[in-house]
C-alpha atoms as a PDB file:
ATOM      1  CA  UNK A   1      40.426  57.065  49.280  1.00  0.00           C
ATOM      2  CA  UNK A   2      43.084  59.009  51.265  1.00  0.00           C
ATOM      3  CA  UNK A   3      43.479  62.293  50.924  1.00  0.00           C
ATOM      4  CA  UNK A   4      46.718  64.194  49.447  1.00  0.00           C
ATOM      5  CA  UNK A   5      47.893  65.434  52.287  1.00  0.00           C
ATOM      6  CA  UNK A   6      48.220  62.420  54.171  1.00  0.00           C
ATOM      7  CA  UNK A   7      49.752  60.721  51.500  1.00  0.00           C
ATOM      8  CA  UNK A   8      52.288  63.180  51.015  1.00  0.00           C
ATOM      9  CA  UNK A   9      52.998  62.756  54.586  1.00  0.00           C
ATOM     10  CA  UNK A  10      53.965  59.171  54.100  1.00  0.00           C
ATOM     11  CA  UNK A  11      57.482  60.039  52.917  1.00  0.00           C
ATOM     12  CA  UNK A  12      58.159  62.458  55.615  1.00  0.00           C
ATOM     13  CA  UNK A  13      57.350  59.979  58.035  1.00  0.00           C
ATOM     14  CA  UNK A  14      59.453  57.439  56.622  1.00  0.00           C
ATOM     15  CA  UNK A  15      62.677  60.135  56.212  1.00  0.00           C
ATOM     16  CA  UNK A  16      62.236  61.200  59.699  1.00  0.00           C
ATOM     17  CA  UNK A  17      61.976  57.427  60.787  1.00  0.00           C
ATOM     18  CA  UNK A  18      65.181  56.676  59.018  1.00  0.00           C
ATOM     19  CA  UNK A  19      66.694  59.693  60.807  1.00  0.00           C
ATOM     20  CA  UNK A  20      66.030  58.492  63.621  1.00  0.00           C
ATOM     21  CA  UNK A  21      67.343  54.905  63.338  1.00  0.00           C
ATOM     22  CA  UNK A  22      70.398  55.888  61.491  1.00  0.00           C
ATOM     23  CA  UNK A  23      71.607  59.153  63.658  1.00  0.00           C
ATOM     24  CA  UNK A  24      68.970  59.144  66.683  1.00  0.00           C
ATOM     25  CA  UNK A  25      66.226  61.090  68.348  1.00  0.00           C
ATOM     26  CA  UNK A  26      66.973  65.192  67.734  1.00  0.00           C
ATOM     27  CA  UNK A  27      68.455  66.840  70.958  1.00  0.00           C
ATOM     28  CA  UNK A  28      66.105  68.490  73.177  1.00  0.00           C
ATOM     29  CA  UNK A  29      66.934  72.163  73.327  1.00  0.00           C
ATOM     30  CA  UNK A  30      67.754  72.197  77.295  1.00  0.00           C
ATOM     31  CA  UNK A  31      70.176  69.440  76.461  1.00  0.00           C
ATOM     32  CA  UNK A  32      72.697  71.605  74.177  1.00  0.00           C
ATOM     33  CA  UNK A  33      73.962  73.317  76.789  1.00  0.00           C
ATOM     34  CA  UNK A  34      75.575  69.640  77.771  1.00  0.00           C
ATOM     35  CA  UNK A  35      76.778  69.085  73.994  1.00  0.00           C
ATOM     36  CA  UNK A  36      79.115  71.399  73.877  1.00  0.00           C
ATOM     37  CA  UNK A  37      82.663  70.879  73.408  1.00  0.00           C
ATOM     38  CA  UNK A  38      85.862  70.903  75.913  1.00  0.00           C
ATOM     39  CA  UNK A  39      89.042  72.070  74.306  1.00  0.00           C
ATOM     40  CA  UNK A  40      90.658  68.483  74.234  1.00  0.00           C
ATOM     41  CA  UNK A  41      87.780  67.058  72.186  1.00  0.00           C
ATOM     42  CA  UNK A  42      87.092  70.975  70.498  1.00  0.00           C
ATOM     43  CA  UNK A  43      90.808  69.877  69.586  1.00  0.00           C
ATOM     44  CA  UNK A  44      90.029  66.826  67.493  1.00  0.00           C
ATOM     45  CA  UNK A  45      86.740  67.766  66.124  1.00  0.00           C
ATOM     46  CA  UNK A  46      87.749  70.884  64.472  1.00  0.00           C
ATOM     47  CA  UNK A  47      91.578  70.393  64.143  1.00  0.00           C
ATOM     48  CA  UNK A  48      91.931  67.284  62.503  1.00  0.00           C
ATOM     49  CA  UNK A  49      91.743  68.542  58.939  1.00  0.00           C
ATOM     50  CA  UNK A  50      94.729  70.612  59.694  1.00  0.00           C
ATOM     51  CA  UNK A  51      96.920  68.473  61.644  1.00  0.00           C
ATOM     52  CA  UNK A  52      96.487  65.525  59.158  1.00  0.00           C
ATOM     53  CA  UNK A  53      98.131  67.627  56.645  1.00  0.00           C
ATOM     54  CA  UNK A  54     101.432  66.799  58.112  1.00  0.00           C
ATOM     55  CA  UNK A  55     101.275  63.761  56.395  1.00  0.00           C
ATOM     56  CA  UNK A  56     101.257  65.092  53.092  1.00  0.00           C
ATOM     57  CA  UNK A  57     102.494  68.563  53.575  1.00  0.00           C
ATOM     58  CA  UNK A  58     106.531  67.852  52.958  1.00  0.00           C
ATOM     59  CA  UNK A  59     105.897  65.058  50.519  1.00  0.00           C
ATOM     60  CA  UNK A  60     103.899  67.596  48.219  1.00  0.00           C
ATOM     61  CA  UNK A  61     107.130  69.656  48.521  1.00  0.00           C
ATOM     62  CA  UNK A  62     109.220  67.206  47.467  1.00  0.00           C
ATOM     63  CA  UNK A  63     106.987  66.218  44.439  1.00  0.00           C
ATOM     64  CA  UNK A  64     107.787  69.500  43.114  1.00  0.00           C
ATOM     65  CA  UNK A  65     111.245  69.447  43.480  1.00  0.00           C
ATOM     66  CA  UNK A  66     112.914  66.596  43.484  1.00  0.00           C
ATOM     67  CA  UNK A  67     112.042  65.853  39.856  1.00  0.00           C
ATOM     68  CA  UNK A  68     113.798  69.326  39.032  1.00  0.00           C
ATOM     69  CA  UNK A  69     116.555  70.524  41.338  1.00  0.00           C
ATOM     70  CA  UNK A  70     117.271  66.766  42.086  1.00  0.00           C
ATOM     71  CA  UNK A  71     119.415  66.942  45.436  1.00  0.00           C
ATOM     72  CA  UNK A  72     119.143  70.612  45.707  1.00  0.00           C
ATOM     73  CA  UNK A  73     115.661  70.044  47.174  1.00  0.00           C
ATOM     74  CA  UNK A  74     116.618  68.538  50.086  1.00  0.00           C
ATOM     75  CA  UNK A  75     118.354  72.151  50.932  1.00  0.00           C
ATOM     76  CA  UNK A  76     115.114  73.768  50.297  1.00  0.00           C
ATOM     77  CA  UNK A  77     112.452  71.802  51.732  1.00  0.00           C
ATOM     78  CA  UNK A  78     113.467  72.924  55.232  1.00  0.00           C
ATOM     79  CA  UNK A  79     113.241  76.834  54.505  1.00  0.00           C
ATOM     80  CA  UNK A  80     110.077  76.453  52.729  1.00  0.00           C
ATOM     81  CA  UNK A  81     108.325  74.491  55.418  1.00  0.00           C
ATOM     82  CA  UNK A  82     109.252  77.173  57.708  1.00  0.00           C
ATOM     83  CA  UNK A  83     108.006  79.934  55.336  1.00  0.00           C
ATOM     84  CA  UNK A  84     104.010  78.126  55.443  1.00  0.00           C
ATOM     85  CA  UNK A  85     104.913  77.635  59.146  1.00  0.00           C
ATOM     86  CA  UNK A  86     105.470  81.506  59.343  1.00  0.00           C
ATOM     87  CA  UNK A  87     101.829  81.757  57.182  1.00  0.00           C
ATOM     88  CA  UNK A  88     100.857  79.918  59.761  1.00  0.00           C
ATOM     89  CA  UNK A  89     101.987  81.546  62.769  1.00  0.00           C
ATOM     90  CA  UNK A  90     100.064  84.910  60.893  1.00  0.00           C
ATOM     91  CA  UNK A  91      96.581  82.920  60.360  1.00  0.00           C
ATOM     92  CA  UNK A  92      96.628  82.043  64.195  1.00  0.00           C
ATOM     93  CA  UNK A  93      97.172  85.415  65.180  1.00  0.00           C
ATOM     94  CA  UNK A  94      94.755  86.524  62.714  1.00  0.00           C
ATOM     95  CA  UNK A  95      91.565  84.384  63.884  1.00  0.00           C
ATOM     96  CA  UNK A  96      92.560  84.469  67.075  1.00  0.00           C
ATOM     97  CA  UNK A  97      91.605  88.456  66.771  1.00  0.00           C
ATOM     98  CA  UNK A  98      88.528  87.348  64.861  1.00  0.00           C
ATOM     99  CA  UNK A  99      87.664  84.833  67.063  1.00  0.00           C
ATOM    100  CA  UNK A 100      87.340  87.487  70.258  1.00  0.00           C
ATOM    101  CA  UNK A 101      85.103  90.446  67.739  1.00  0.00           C
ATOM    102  CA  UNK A 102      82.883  87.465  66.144  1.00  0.00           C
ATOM    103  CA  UNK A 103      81.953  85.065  69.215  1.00  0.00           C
ATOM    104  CA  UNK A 104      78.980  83.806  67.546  1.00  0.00           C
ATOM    105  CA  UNK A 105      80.898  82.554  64.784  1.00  0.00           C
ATOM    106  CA  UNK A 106      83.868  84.435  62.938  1.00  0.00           C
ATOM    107  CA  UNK A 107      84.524  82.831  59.770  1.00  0.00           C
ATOM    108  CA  UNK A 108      85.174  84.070  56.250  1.00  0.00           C
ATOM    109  CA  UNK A 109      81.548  84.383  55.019  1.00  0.00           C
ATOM    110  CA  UNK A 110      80.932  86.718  58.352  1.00  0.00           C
ATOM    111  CA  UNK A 111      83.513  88.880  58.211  1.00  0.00           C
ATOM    112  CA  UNK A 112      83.664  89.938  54.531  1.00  0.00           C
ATOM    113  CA  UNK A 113      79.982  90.209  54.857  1.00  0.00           C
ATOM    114  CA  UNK A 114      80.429  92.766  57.555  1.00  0.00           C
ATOM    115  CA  UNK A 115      83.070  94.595  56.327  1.00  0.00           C
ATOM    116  CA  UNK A 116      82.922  94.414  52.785  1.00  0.00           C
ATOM    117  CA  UNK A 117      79.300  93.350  51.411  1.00  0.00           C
ATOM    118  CA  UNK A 118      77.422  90.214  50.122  1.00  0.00           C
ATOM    119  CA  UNK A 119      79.067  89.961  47.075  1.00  0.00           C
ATOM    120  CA  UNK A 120      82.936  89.447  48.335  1.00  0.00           C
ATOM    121  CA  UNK A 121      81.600  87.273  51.408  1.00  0.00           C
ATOM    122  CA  UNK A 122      79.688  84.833  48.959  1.00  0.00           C
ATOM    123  CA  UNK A 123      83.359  84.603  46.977  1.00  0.00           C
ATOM    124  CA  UNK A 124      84.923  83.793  49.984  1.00  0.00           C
ATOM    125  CA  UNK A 125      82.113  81.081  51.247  1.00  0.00           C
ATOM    126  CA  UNK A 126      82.932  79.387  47.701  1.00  0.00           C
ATOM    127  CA  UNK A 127      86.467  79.626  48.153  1.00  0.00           C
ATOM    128  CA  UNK A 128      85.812  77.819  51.885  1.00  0.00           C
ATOM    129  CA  UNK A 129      83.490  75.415  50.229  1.00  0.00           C
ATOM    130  CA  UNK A 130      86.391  74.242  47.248  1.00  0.00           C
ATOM    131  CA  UNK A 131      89.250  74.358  50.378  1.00  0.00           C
ATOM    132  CA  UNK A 132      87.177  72.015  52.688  1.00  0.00           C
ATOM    133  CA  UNK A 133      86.162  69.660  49.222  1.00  0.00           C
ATOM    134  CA  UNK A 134      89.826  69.654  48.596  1.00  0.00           C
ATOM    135  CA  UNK A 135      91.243  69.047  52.226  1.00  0.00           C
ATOM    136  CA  UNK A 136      88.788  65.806  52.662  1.00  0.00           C
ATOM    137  CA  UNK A 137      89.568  64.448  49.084  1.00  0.00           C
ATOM    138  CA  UNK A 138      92.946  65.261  50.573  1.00  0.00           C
ATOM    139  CA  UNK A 139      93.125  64.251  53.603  1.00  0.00           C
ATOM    140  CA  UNK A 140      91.378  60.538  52.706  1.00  0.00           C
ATOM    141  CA  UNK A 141      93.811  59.829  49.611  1.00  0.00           C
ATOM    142  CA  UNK A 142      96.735  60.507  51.969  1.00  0.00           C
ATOM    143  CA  UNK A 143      95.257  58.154  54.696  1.00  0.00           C
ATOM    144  CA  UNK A 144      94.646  55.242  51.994  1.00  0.00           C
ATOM    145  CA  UNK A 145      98.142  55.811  50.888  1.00  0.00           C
ATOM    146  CA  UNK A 146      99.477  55.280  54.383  1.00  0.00           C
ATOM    147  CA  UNK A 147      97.634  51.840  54.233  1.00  0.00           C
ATOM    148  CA  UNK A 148      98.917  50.955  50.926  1.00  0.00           C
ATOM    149  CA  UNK A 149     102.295  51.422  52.285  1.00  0.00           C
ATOM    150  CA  UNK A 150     101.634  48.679  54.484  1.00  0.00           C
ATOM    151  CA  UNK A 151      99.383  46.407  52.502  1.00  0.00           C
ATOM    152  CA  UNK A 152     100.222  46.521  48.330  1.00  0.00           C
ATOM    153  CA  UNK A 153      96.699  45.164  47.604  1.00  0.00           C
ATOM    154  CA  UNK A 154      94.999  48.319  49.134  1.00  0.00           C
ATOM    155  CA  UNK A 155      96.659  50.678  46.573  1.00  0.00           C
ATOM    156  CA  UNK A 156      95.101  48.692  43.503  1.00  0.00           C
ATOM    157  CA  UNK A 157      91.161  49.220  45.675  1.00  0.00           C
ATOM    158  CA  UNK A 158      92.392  53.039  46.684  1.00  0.00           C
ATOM    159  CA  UNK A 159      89.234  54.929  44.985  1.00  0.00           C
ATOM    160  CA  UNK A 160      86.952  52.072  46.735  1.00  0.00           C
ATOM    161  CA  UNK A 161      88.237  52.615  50.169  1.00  0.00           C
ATOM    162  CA  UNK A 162      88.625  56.230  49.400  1.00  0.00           C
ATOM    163  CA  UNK A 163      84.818  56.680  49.004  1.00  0.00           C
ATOM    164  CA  UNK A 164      84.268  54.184  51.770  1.00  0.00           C
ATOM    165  CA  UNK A 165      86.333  56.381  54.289  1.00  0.00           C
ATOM    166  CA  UNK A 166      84.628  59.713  53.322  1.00  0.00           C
ATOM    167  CA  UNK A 167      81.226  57.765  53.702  1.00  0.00           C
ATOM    168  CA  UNK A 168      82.392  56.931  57.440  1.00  0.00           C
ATOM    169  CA  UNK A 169      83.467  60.121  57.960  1.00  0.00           C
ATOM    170  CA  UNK A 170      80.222  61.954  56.349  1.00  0.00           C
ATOM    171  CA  UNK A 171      78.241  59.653  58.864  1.00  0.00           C
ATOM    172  CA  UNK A 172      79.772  60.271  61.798  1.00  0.00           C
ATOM    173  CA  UNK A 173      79.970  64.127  61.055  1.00  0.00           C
ATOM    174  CA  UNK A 174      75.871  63.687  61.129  1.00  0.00           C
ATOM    175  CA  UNK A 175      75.903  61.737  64.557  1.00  0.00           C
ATOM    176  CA  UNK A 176      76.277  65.294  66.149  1.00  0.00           C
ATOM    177  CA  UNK A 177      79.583  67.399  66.973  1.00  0.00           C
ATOM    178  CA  UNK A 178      79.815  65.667  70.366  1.00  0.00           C
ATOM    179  CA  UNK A 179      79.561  62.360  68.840  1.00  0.00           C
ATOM    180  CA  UNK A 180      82.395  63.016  66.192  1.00  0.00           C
ATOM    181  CA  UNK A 181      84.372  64.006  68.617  1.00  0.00           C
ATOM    182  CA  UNK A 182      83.592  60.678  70.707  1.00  0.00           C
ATOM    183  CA  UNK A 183      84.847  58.916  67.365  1.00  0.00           C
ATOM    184  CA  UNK A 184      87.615  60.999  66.098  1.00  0.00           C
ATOM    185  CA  UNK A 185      89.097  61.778  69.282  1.00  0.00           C
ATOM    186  CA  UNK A 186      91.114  58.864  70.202  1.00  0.00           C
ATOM    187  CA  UNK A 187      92.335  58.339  66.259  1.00  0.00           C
ATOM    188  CA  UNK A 188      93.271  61.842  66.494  1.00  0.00           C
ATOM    189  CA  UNK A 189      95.162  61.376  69.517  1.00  0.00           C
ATOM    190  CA  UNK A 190      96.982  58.166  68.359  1.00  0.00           C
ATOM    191  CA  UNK A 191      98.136  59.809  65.152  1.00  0.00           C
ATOM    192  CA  UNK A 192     100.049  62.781  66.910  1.00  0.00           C
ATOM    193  CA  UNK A 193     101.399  60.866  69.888  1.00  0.00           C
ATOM    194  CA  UNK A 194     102.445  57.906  66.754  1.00  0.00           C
ATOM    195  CA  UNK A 195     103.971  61.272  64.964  1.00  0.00           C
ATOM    196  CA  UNK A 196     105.629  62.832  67.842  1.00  0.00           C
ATOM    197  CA  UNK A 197     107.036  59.551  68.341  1.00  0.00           C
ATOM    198  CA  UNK A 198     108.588  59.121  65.232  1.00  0.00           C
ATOM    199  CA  UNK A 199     110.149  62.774  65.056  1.00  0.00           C
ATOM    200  CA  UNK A 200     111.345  62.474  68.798  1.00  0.00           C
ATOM    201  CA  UNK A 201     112.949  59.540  68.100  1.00  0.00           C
ATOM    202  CA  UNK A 202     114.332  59.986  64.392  1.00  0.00           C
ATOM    203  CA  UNK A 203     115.711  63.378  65.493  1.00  0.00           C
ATOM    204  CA  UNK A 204     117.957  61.575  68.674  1.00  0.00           C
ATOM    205  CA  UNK A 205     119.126  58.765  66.225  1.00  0.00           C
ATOM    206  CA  UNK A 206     119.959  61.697  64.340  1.00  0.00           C
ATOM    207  CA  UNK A 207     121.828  63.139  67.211  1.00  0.00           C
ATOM    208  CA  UNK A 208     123.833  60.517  67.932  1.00  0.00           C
ATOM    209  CA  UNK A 209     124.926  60.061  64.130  1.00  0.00           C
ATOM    210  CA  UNK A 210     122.572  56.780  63.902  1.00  0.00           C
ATOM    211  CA  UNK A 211     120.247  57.897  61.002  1.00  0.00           C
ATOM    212  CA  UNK A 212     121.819  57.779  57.477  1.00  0.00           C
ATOM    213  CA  UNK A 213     120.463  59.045  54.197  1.00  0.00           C
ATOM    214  CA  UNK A 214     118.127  56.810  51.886  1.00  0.00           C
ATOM    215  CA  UNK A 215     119.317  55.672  48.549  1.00  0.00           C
ATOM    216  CA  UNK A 216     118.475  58.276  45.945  1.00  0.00           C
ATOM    217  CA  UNK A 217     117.909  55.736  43.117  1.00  0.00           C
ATOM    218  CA  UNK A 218     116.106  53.026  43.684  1.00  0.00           C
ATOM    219  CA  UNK A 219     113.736  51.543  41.771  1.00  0.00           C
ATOM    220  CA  UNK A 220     110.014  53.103  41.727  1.00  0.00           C
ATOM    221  CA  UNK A 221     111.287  56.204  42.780  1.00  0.00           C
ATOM    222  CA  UNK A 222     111.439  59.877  41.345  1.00  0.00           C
ATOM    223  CA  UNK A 223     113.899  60.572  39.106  1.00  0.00           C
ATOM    224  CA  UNK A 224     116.621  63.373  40.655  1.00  0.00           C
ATOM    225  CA  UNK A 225     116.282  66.248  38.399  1.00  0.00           C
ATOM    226  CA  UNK A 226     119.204  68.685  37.433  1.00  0.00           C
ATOM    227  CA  UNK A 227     117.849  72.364  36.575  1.00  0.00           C
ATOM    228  CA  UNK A 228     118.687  74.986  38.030  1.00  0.00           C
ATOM    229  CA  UNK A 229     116.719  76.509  40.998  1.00  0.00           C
ATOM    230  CA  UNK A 230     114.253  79.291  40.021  1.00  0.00           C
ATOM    231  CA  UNK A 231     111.916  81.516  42.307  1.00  0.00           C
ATOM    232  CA  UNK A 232     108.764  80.249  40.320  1.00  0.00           C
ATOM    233  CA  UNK A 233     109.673  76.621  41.039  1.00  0.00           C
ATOM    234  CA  UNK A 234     110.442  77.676  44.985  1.00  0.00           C
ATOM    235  CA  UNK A 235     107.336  79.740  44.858  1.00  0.00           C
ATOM    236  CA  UNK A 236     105.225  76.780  43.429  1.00  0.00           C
ATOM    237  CA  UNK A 237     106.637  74.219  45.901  1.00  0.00           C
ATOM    238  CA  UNK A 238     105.861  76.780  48.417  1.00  0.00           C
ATOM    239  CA  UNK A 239     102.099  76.881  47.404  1.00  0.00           C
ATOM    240  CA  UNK A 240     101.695  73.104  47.444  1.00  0.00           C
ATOM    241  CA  UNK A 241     103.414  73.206  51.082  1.00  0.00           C
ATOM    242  CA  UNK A 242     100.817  75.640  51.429  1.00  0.00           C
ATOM    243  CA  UNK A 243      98.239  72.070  52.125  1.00  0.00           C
ATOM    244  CA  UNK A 244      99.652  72.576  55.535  1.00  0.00           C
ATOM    245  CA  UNK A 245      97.486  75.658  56.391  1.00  0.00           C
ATOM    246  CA  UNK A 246      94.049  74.072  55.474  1.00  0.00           C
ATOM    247  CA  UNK A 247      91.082  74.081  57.796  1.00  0.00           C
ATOM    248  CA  UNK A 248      92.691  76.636  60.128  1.00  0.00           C
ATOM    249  CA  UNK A 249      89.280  78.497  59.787  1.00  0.00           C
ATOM    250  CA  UNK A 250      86.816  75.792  61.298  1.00  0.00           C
ATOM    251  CA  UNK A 251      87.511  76.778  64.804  1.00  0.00           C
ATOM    252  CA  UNK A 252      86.399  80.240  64.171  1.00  0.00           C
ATOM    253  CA  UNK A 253      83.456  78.755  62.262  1.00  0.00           C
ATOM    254  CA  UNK A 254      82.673  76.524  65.416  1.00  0.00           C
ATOM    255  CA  UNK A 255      82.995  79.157  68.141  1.00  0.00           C
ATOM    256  CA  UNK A 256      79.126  78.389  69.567  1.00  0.00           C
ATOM    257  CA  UNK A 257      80.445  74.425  69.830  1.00  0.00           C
ATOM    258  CA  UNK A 258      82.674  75.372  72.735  1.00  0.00           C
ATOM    259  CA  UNK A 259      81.936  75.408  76.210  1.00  0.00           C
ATOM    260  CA  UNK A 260      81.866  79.054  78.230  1.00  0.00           C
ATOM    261  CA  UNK A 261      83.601  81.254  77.790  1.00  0.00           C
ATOM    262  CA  UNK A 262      83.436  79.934  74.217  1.00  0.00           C
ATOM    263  CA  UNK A 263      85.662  82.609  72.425  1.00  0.00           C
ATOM    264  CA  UNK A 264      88.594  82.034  75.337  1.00  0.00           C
ATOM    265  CA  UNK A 265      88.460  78.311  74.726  1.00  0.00           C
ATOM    266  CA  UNK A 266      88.506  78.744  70.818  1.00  0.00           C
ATOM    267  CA  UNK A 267      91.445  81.322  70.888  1.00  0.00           C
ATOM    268  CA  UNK A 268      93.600  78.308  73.041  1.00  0.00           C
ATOM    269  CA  UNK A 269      92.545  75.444  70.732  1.00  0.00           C
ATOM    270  CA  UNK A 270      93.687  77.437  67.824  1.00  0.00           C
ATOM    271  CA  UNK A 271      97.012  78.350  69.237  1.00  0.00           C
ATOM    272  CA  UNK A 272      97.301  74.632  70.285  1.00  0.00           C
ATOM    273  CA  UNK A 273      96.909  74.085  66.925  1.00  0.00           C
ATOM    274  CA  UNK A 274      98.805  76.373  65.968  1.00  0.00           C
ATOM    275  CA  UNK A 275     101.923  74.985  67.934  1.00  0.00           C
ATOM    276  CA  UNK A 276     100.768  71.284  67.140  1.00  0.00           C
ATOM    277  CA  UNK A 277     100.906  71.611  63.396  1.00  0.00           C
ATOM    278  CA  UNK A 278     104.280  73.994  63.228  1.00  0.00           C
ATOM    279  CA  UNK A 279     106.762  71.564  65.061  1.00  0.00           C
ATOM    280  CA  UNK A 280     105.214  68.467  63.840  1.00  0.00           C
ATOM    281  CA  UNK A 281     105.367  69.952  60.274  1.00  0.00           C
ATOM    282  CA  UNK A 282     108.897  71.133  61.188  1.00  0.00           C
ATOM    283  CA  UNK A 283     109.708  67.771  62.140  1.00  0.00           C
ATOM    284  CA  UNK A 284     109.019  65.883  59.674  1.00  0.00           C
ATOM    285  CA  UNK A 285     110.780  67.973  57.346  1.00  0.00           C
ATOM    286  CA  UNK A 286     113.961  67.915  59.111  1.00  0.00           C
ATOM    287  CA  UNK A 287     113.834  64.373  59.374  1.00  0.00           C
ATOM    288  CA  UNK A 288     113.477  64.296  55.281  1.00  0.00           C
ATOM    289  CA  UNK A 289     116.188  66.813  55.157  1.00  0.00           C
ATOM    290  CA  UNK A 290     118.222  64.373  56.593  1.00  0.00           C
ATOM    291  CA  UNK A 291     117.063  61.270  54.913  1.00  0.00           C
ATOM    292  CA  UNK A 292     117.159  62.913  52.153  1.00  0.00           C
ATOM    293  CA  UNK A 293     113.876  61.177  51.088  1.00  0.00           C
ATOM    294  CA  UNK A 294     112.563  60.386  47.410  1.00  0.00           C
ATOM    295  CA  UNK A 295     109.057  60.492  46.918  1.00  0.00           C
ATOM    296  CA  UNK A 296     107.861  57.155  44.906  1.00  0.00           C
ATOM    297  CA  UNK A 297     106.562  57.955  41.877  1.00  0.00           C
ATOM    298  CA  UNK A 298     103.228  55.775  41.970  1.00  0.00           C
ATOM    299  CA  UNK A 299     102.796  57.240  44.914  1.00  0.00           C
ATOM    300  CA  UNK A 300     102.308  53.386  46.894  1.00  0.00           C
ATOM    301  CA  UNK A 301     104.071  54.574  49.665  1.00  0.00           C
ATOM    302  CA  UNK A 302     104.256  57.900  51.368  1.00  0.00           C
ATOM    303  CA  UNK A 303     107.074  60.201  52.660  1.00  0.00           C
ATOM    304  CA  UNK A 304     106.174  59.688  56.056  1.00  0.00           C
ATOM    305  CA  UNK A 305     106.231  55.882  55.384  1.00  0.00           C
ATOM    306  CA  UNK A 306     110.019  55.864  54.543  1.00  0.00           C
ATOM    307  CA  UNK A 307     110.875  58.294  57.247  1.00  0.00           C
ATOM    308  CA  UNK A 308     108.870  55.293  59.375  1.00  0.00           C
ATOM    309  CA  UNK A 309     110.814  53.011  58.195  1.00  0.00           C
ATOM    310  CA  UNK A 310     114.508  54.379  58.329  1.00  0.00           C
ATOM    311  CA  UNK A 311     113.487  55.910  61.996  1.00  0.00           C
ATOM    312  CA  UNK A 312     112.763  52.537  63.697  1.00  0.00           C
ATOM    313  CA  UNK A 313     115.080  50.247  61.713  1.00  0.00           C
ATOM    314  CA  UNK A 314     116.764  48.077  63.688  1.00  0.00           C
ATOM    315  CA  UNK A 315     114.921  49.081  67.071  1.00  0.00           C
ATOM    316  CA  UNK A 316     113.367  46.699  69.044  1.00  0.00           C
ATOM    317  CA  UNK A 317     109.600  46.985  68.315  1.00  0.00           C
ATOM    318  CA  UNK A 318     110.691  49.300  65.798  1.00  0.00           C
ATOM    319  CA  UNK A 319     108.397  47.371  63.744  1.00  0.00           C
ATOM    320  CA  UNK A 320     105.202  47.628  65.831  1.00  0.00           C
ATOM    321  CA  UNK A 321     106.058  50.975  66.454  1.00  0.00           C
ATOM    322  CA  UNK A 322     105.824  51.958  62.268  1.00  0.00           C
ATOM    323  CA  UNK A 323     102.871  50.007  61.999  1.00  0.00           C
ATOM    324  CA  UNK A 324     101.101  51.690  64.641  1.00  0.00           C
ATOM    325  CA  UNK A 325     101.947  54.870  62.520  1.00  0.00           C
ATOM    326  CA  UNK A 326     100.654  53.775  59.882  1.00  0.00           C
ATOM    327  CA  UNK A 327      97.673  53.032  61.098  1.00  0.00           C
ATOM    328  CA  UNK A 328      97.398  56.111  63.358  1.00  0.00           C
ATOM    329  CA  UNK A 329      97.891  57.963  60.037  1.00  0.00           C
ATOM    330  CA  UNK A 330      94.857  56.209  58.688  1.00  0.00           C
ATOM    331  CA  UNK A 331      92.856  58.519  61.177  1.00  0.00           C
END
């Protein structure tokens, strides 16, 4: 008859074995050193929660006022983007400064423990917890939407391929930091170049007086309200334009990831960031200034679908080129 102990050892062994075939052998310690992170790759790794809020970031403006003010939001959205931009700009600054005093890692849980006690720094570790929950529920919902923009069928399966994509993205997460950024990288990459794209070229069509508004009433979209503006509706638009400044902490949280001299390579990242997410967020905002885009109301297709759309209309591989967006938005 065995005895206990080795047959409480049995599911060890088969957990570790199923480590191992799912994620690999662990890292030797004298190998670490070669896991860390270049700023490039530091840049998708920890960045992409952030920058993928562009996608979302104007539309959840408009959601809040467009039913309202009706056209009088396309006069605001512009000054509110650049108010979170300006929240932005003060966050950078902020961890860059936090990111020099707290090399070994300077997020909020360290730095309210320090300063303030145990009690305030857990509060602020559950705050991080909900904003990182939120950002990949997020984040995945407004990739899925970019597909059903594309493909109709996808937005009737979007909770399916929503738990699918968080499942992919949980896995490769576990691969190892290096590894995620071996499989995020190039997505990453593809969405802002596809993104830069589009605002480069919608704001030269603009230019030369080739990009026209959308119509306002269609069918399936938001109805144009008619109030009258009020600082609480401004203020609450400004709070869900607010999405844009998520995840700005995880490069102070992943300080040790980067290679020497770690705290100099996480203060650029940041500010690349930083500059990344401002005029791409400014972008696409002017651009729906100017289209003077309605949100659809079943949400099937995105705001930066129908600035897509408009942008490359009539361009040769203007079609490839939204698709590719799209996709890239997928990320």
């Amino acid at each position: 008859m065995p005895r206990m102990g080795c047959g409480m050892d049995v599911p060890t062994r088969l957990a570790g074995t199923a480590k191992r075939i799912l994620l690999g052998p662990p890292l030797a310690t004298e190998r670490l050193e070669h896991e860390r992170l270049g700023k490039p790759t530091a840049l998708a790794v920890f960045a992409s929660d952030n920058l993928s809020s562009v996608a979302y970031a104007t539309e959840e403006i408009l959601r809040v006022l467009v039913p309202t003010v009706g056209a009088a939001a396309f006069g605001l959205v512009l000054p509110i983007t650049i108010a979170v931009v300006a929240v932005e700009a003060i966050l950078v600054f902020s961890y860059r400064q936090t990111i020099k005093a707290y090399p070994s890692a300077g997020g909020a849980y360290v730095v309210t423990r320090d300063n303030f006690g145990l009690l305030p720094a857990q509060i602020a570790g559950v705050a991080l917890l909900v904003d990182y929950v939120l950002t990949v529920a997020v984040s995945v919902a407004a990739g899925v939407q970019a597909l059903s923009s594309v493909a109709d069928v996808v937005h009737r399966h979007r909770v399916e391929l929503s738990l699918a994509f968080i499942a992919l993205l949980t896995y490769g997460n576990l691969l190892g930091v290096r590894e995620s950024g071996r499989i995020f990288g190039l997505p990453t990459y593809l969405f802002l170049a596809s993104l830069c794209l589009t605002i480069v070229v919608g704001i030269a069509r603009d230019l030369m007086g080739d990009l026209h508004p959308l119509p306002a009433h269609a069918p399936g979209l938001l109805p144009l309200g008619a109030a009258p503006v009020g600082v609480f509706l401004v203020l609450r638009a400004f709070a869900s334009g607010g999405a844009a400044v998520t995840g700005v902490e995880a490069i102070s949280n992943g300080v040790p990831a980067f290679r020497k001299p770690e705290w100099r390579n996480a203060q650029i990242t940041l500010t690349w960031m930083g500059a990344i997410l401002g005029s791409a967020f400014l972008g696409v905002s002017y651009l729906a200034h100017r289209l003077r885009v309605v949100p659809v109301a079943d949400e099937s297709r995105s705001v930066l679908s129908q600035i897509g759309e408009a942008v490359y209309r009539g361009m040769p591989l203007g079609r490839a080129a939204y698709l590719l967006l799209q996709a890239a938005t997928m990320r």
